[in-house]
Protein backbone atom coordinates (compact mmCIF):
# COMPACT_ATOMS: atom_id res chain seq x y z
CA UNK A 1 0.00 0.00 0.00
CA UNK A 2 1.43 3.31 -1.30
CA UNK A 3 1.66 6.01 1.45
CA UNK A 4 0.18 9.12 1.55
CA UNK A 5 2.13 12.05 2.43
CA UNK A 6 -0.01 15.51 3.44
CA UNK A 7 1.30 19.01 4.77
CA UNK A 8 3.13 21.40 3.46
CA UNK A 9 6.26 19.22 2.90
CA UNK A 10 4.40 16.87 1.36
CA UNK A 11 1.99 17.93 -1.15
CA UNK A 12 4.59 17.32 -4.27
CA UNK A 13 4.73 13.54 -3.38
CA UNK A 14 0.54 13.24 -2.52
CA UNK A 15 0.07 14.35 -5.91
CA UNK A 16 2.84 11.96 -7.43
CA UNK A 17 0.89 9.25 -5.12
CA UNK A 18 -2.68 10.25 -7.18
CA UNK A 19 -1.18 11.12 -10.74
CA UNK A 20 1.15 7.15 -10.36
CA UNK A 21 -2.16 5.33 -9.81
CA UNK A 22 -5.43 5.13 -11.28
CA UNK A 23 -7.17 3.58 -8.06
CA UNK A 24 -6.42 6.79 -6.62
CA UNK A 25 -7.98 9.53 -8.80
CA UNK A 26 -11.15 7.43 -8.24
CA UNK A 27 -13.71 10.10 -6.39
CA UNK A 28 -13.50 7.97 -3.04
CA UNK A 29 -10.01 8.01 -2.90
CA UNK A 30 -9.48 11.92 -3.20
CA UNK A 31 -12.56 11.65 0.04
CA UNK A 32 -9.98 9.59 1.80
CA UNK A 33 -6.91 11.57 0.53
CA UNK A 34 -8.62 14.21 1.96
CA UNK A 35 -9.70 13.09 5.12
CA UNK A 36 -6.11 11.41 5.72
CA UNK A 37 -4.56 14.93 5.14
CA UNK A 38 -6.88 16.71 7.84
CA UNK A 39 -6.22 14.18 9.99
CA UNK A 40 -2.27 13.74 9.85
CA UNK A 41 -2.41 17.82 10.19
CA UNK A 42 -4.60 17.66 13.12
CA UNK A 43 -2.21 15.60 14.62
CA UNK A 44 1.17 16.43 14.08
CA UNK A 45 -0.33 20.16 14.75
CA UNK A 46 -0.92 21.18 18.45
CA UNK A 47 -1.74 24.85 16.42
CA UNK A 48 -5.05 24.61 16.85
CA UNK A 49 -6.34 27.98 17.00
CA UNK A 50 -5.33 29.78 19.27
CA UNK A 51 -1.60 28.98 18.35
CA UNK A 52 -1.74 30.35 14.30
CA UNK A 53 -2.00 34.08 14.02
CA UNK A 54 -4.92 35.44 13.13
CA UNK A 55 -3.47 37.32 10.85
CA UNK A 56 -3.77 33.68 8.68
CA UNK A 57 -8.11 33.49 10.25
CA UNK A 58 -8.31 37.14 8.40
CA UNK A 59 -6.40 35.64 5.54
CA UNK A 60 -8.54 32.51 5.13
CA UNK A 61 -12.08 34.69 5.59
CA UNK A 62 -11.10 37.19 3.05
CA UNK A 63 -10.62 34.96 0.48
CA UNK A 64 -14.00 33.28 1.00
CA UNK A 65 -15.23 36.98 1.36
CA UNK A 66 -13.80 37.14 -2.23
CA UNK A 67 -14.64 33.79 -3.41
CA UNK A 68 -18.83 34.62 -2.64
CA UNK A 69 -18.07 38.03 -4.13
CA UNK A 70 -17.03 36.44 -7.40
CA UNK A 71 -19.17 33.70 -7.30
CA UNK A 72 -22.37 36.35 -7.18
CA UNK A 73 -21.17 37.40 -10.91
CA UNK A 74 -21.88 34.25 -12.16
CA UNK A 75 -18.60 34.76 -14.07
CA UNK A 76 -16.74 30.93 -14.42
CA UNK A 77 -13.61 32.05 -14.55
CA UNK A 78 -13.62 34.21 -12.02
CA UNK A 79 -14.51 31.63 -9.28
CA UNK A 80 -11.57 29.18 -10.74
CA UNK A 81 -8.87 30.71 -9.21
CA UNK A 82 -10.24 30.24 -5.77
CA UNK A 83 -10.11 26.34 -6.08
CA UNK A 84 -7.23 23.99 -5.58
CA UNK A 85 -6.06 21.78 -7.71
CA UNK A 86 -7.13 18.85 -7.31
CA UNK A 87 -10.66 19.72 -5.61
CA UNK A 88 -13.55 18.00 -4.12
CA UNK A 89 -17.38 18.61 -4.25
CA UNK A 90 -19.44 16.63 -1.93
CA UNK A 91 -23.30 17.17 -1.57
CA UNK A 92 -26.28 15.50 -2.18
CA UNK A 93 -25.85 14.13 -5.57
CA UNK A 94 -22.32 11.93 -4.67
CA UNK A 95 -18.55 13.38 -4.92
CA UNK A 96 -16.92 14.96 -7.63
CA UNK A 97 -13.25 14.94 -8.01
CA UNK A 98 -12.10 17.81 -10.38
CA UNK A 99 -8.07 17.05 -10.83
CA UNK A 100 -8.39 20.62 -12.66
CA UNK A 101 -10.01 23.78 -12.84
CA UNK A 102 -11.17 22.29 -16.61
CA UNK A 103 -13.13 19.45 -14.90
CA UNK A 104 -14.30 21.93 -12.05
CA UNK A 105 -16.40 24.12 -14.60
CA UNK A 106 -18.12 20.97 -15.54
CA UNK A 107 -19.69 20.92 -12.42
CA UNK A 108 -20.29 24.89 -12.19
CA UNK A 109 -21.96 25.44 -15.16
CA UNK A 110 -25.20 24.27 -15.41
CA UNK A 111 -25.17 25.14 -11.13
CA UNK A 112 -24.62 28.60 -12.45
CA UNK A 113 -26.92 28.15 -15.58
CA UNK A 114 -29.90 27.22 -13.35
CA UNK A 115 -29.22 29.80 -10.86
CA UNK A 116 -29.18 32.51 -13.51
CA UNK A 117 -32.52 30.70 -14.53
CA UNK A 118 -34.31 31.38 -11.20
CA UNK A 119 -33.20 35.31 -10.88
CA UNK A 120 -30.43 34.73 -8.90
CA UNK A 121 -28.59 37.82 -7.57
CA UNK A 122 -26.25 37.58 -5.22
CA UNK A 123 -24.56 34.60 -2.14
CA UNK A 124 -23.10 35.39 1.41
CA UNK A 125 -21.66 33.31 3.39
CA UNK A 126 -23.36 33.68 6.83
CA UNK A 127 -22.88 31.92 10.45
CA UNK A 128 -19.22 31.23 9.34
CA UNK A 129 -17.12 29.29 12.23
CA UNK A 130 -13.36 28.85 11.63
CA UNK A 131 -10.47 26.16 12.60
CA UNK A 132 -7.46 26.93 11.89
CA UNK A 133 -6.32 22.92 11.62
CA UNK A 134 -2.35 23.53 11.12
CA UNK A 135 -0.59 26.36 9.11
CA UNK A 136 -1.78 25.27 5.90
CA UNK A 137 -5.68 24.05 6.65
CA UNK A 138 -8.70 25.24 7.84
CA UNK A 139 -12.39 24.25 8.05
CA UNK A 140 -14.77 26.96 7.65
CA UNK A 141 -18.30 25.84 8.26
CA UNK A 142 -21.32 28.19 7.27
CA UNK A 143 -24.57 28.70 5.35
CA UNK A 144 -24.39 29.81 1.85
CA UNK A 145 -27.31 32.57 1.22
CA UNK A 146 -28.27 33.16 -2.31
CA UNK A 147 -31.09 35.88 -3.21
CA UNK A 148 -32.67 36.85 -6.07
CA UNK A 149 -31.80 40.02 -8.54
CA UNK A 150 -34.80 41.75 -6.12
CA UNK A 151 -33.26 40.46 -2.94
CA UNK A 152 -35.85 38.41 -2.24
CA UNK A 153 -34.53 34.26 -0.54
CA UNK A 154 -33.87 32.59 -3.17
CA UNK A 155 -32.48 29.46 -1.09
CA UNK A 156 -29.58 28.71 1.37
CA UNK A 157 -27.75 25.37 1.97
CA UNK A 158 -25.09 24.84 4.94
CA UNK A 159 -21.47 24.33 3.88
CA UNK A 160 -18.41 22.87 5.04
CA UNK A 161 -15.36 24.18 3.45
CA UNK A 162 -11.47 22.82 3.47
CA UNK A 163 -8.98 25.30 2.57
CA UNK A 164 -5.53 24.72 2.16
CA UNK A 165 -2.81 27.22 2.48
CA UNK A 166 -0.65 26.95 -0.87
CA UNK A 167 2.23 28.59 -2.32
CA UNK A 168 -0.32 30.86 -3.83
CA UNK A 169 -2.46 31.70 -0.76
CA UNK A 170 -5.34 29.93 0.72
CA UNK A 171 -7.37 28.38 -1.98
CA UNK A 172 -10.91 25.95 -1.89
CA UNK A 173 -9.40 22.27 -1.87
CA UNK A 174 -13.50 20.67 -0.62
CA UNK A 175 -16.58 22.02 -0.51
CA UNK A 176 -19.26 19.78 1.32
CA UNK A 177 -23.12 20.50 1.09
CA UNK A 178 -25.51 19.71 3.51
CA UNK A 179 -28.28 20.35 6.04
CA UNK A 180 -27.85 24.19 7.30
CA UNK A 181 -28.63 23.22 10.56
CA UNK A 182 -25.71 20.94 10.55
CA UNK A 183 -23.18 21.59 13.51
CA UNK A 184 -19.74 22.61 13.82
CA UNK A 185 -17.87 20.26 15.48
CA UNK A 186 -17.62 20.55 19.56
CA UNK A 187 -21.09 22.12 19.38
């Protein structure tokens, strides 16, 4: 069994570990990739957070500040940049790997088509709660609001996201959909 390295050190030879074998670009596997990452960096990380600035929380929340700010445009390629690559989508309909930003705007498009379809005008991210997981992750657990042109409800979901702290600056590497009543962990 091939091991999977995580962290900042490691993210060259976890993406030689998915790119060398085709078991692993399966969706499943990039779940468990994932989930092994957050969990080696939990570990080996007594940073929790209170021990990573918060100059790094400001960091993280400005870019999904950004990211919703973008995303109310309805623009594809302006939301691209704010996703790692590889990336994970997770909600009702099953997991989608996207190794790429190419494969990611398979997903986004007809999600922004239909929105546009309905009179969609604009997202926030509301309730957000932040854990800073190690210097390079963080879960960020909210509810996505999207109203109409008229800012009227359109409809809101509750989201989970992973973001991982890259060479470029904190980018999207999951996004999980579910129940916005859902709880943040310890709650």
């Amino acid at each position: 069994m091939e091991k999977l390295i995580c962290g900042k050190t490691g993210t060259k030879s976890a993406r030689k570990v998915l790119k060398s074998s085709p078991r692993a670009r399966q969706p499943h596997h990039y779940v468990l990739f994932a989930i092994a990452c957050l969990v080696r960096q939990r570990y080996n990380c007594a940073m929790a957070s209170t021990g990573i600035s918060k100059n790094e929380a400001t960091a993280v929340m400005q870019v999904l500040s950004d990211y919703y700010r973008a995303f109310s445009t309805l623009d594809l390629q302006k939301i691209l940049p704010f996703f790692h690559q590889p990336s994970l989508l997770v909600g009702q309909q099953g997991v989608f790997a996207a190794p790429n930003h190419a494969e990611l705007a398979v997903v986004f498009t007809p999600t922004m088509e239909g929105l546009r379809s309905r009179g969609y005008g604009r997202s926030e991210l509301s309730e957000p709660k932040l854990n800073l997981l190690s210097e390079t992750a963080a879960l960020v657990i909210g509810v996505a609001e999207r109203y109409k042109i008229d800012g009227q409800p359109l409809d809101r979901a509750g989201v989970t996201y992973i973001m991982q702290k890259t060479d470029a600056g904190w980018k999207i590497a999951v996004i999980v959909l579910h129940d916005p009543g859902a709880a943040a962990p310890g709650e």
